[in-house]
Protein backbone atom coordinates (compact mmCIF):
# COMPACT_ATOMS: atom_id res chain seq x y z
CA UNK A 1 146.25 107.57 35.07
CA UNK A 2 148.21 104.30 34.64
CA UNK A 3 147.33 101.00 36.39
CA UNK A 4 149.62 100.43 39.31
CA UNK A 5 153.10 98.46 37.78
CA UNK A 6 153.93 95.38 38.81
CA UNK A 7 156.86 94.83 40.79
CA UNK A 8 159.05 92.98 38.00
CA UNK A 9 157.65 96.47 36.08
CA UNK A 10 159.28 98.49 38.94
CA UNK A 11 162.73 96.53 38.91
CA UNK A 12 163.25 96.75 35.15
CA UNK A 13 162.94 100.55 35.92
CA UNK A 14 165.18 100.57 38.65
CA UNK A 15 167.45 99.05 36.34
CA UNK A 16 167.28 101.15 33.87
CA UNK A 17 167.94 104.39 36.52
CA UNK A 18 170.98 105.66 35.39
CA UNK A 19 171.41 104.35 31.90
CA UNK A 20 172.69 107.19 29.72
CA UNK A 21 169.97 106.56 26.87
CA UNK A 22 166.78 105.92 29.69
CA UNK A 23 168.38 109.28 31.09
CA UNK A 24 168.16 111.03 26.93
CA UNK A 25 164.35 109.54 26.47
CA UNK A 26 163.06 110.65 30.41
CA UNK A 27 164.61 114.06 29.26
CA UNK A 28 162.50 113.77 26.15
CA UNK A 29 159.46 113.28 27.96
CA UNK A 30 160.55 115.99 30.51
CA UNK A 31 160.64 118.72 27.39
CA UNK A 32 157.54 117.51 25.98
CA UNK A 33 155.64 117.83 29.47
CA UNK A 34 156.82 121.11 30.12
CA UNK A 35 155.29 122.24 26.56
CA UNK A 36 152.22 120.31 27.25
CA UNK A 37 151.80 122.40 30.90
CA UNK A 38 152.76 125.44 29.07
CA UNK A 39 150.31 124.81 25.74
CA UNK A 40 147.55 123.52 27.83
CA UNK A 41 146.18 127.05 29.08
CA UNK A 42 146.03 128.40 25.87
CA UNK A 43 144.18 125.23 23.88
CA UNK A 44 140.57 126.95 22.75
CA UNK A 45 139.60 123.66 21.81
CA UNK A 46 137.89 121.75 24.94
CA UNK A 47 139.06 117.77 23.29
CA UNK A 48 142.20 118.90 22.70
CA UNK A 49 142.79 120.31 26.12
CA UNK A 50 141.52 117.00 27.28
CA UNK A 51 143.58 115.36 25.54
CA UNK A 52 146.84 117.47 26.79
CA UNK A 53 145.55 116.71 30.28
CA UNK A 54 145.46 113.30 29.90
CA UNK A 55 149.09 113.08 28.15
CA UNK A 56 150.15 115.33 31.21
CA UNK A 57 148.89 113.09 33.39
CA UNK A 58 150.34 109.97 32.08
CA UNK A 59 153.64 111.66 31.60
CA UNK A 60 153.63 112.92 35.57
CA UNK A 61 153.49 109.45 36.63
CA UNK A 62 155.55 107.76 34.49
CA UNK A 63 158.23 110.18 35.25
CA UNK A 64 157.62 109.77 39.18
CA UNK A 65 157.27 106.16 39.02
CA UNK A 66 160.64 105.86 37.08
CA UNK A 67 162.45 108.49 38.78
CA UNK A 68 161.71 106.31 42.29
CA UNK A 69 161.64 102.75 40.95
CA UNK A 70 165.10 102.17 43.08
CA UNK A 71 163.08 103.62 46.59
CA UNK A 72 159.93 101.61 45.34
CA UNK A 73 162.16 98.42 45.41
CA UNK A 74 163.89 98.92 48.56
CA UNK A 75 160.66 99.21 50.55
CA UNK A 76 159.55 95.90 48.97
């Protein structure tokens, strides 16, 4: 999990919602979530599934929290 962004955090990603090059990177970390959810149930290794967990995790929220920074701000 990620600590809860500030709200100048939160308006720097509403501000980048949109932009064509934010839009190439979130698709980026899109692709490399959906190989981490597909990888993940396969991993023998009990650190490295861990460790795919976490980075899913992390991913998950970044994603969410970027893809609603612009609803986030309004309700401040």
């Amino acid at each position: 999990m990620i600590t809860q962004p500030s709200k100048q955090a939160i308006q720097a990603l509403a501000t980048l919602d949109g932009d064509i090059h934010f839009e190439v990177v979130k698709q980026w970390l899109r692709t490399t979530l959906n190989e981490l959810n597909e990888q993940t149930p396969y991993s023998k290794d009990e650190v490295q599934t861990r460790w795919n967990q976490g980075a899913q995790q992390l991913l998950q929220e970044f994603l969410q929290r970027a893809d609603n920074a612009q609803e986030t701000i309004r309700k401040f």
